[in-house]
N, C-alpha and C. Protein backbone atom coordinates (compact mmCIF):
# COMPACT_ATOMS: atom_id res chain seq x y z
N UNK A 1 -59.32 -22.18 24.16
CA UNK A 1 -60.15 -21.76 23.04
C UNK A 1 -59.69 -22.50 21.78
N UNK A 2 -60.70 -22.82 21.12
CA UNK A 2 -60.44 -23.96 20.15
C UNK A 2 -59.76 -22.93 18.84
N UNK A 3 -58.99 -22.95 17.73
CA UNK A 3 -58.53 -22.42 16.49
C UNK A 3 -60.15 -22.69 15.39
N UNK A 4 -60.16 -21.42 14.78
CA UNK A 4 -61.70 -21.80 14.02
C UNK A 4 -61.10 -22.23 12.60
N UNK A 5 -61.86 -22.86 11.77
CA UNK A 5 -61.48 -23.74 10.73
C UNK A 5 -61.37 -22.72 9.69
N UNK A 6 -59.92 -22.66 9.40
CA UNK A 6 -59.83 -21.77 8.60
C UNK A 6 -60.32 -21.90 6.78
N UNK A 7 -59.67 -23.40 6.36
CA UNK A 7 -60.49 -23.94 5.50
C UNK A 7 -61.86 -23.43 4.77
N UNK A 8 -62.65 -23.49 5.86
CA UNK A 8 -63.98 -22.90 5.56
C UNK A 8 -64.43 -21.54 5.57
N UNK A 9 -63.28 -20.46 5.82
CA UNK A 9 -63.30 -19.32 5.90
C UNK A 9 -63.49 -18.78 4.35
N UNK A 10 -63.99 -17.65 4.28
CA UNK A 10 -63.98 -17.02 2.97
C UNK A 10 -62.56 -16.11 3.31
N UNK A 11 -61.97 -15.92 1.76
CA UNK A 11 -61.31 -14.87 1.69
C UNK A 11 -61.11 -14.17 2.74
N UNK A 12 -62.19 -12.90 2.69
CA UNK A 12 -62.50 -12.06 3.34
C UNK A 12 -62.32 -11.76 4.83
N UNK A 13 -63.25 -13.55 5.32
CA UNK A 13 -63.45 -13.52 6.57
C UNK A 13 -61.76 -13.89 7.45
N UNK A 14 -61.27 -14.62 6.73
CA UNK A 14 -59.46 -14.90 7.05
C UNK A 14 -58.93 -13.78 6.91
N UNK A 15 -58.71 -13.00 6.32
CA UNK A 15 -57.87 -11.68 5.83
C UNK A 15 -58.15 -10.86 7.32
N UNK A 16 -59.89 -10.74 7.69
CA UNK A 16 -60.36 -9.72 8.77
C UNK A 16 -59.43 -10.30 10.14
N UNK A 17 -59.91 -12.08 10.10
CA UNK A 17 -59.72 -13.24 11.21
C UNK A 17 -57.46 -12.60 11.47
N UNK A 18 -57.12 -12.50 10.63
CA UNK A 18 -55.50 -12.48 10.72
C UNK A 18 -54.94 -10.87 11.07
N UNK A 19 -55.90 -10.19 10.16
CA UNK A 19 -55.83 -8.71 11.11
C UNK A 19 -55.83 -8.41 12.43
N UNK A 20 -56.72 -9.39 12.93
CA UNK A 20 -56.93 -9.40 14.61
C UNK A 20 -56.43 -10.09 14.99
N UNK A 21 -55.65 -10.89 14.64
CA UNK A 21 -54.98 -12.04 15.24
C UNK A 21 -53.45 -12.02 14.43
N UNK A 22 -52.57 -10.79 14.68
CA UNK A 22 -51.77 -10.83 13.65
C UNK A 22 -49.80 -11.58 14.45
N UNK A 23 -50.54 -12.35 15.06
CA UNK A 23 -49.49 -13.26 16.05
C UNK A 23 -49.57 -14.40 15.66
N UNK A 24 -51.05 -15.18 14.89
CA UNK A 24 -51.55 -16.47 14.51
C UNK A 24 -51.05 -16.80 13.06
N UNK A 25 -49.66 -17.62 13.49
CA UNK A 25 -49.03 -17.78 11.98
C UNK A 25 -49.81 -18.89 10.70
N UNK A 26 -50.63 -20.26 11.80
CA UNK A 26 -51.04 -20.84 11.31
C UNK A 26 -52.31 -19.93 10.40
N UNK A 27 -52.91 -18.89 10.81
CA UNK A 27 -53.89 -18.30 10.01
C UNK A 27 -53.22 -17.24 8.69
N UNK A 28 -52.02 -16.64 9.51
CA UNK A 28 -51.72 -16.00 7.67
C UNK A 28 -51.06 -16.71 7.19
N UNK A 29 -50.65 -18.40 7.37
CA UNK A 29 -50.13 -19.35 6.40
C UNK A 29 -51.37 -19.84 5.64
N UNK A 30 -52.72 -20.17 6.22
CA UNK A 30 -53.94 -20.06 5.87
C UNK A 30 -54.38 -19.10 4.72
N UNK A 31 -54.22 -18.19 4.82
CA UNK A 31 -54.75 -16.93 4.08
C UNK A 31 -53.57 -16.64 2.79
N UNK A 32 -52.24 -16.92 3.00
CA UNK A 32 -51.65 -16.88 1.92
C UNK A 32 -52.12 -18.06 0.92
N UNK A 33 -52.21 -19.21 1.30
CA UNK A 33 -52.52 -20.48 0.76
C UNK A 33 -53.64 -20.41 -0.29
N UNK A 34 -54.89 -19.62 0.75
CA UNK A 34 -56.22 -19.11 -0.34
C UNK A 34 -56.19 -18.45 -1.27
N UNK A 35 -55.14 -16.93 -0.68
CA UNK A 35 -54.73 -16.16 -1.97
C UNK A 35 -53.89 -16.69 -2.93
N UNK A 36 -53.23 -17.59 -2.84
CA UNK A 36 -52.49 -18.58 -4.08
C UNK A 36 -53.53 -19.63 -4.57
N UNK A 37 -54.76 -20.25 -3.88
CA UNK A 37 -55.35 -20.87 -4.45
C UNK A 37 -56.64 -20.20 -5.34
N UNK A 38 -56.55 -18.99 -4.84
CA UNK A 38 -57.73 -18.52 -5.51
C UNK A 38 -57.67 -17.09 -6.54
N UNK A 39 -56.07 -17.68 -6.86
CA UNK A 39 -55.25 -16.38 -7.36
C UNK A 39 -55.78 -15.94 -8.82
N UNK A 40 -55.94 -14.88 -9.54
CA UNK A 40 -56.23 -14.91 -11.04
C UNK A 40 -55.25 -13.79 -11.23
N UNK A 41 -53.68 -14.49 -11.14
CA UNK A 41 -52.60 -13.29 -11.22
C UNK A 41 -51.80 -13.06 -12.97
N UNK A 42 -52.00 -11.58 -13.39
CA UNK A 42 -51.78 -11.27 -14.75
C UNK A 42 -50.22 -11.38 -14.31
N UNK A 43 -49.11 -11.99 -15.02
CA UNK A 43 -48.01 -12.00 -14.79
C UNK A 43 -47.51 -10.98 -15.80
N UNK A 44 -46.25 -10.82 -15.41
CA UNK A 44 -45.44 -9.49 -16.24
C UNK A 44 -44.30 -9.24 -15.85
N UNK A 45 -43.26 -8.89 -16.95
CA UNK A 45 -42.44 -8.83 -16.36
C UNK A 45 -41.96 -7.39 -15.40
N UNK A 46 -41.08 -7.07 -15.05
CA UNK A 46 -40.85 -5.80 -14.60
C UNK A 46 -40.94 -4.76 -15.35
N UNK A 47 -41.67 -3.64 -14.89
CA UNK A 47 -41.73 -2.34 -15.97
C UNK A 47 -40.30 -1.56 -15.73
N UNK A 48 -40.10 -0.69 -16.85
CA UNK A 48 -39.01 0.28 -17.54
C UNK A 48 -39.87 1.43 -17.19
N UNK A 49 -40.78 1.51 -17.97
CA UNK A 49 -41.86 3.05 -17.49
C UNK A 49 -43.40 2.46 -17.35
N UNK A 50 -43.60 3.79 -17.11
CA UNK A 50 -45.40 3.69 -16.84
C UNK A 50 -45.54 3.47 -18.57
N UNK A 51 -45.49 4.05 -19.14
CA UNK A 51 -45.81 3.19 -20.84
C UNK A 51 -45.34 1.96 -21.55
N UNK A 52 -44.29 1.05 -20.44
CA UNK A 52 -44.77 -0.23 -20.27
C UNK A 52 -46.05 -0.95 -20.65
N UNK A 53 -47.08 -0.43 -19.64
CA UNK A 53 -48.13 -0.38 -19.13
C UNK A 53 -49.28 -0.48 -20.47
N UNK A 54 -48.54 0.18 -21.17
CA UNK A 54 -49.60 -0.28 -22.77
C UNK A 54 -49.18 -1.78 -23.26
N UNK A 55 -48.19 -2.02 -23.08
CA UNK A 55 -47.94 -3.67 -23.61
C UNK A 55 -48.83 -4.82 -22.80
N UNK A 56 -49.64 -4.41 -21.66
CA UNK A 56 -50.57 -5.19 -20.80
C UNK A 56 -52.03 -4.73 -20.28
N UNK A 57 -52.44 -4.73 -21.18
CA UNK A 57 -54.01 -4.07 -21.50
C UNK A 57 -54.78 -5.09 -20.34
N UNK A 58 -54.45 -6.41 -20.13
CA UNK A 58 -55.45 -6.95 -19.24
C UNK A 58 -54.88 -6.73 -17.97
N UNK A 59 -53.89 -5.87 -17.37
CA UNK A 59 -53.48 -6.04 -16.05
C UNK A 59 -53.85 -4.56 -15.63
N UNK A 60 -54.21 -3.56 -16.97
CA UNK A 60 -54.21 -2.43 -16.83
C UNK A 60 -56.31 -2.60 -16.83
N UNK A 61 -56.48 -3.18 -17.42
CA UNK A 61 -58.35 -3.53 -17.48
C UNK A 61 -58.80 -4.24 -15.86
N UNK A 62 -57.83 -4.87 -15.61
CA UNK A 62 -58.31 -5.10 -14.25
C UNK A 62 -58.10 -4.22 -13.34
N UNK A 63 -57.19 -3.69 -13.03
CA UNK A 63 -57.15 -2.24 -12.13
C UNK A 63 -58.19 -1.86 -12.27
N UNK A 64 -58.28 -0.99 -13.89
CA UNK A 64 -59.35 -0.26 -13.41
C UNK A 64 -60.84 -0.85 -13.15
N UNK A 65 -60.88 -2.40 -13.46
CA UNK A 65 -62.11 -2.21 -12.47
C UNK A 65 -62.48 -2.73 -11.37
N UNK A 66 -61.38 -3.14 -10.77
CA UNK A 66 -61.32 -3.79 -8.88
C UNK A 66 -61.81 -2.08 -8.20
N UNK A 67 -62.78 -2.81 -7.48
CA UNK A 67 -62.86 -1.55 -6.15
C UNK A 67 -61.95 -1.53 -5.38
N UNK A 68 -61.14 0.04 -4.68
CA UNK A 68 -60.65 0.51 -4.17
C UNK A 68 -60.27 -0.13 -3.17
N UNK A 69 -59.23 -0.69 -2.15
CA UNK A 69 -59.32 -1.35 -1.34
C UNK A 69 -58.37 -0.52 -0.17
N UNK A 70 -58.95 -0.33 0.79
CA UNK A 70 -58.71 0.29 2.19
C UNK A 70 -58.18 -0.34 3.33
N UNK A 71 -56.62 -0.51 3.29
CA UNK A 71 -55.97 -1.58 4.38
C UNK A 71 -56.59 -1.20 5.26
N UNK A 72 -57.17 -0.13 5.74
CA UNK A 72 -57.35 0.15 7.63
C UNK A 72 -58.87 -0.60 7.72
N UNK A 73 -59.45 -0.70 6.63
CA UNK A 73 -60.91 -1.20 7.12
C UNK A 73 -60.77 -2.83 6.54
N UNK A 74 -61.02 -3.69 7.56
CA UNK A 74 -61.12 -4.95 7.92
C UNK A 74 -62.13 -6.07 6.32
């Protein structure tokens, strides 16, 4: 069975593709690669408290508006 082109995979479809295939290193070396290439990561340093959390209004604006995400569903 041939390896499917991961390249051309969306996000999504690699993340599902490595769930089921969680032995296929070449695919979550794949899928980390995307998530670093397609990263939009708010950096920060380590928090002291949750009122930290006011010194980073855009890491706290994106939370709240990413939908919920459910490791068990694919």
């Amino acid at each position: 069975m041939s390896q499917p082109d991961f390249q051309k995979m969306s996000q999504k479809d690699l993340r599902a593709y490595v769930l089921d295939h969680r032995d296929d290193q070449d695919a979550f070396y794949a899928y980390i690669d995307k998530l670093n290439a397609e990263a939009q990561w708010v950096e920060m340093p380590p928090l002291q408290s949750v009122e930290d959390l006011d010194q980073y209004p855009e890491f706290v604006e994106r939370m709240c508006d990413r939908p919920q995400q459910n490791d068990s569903s694919p």
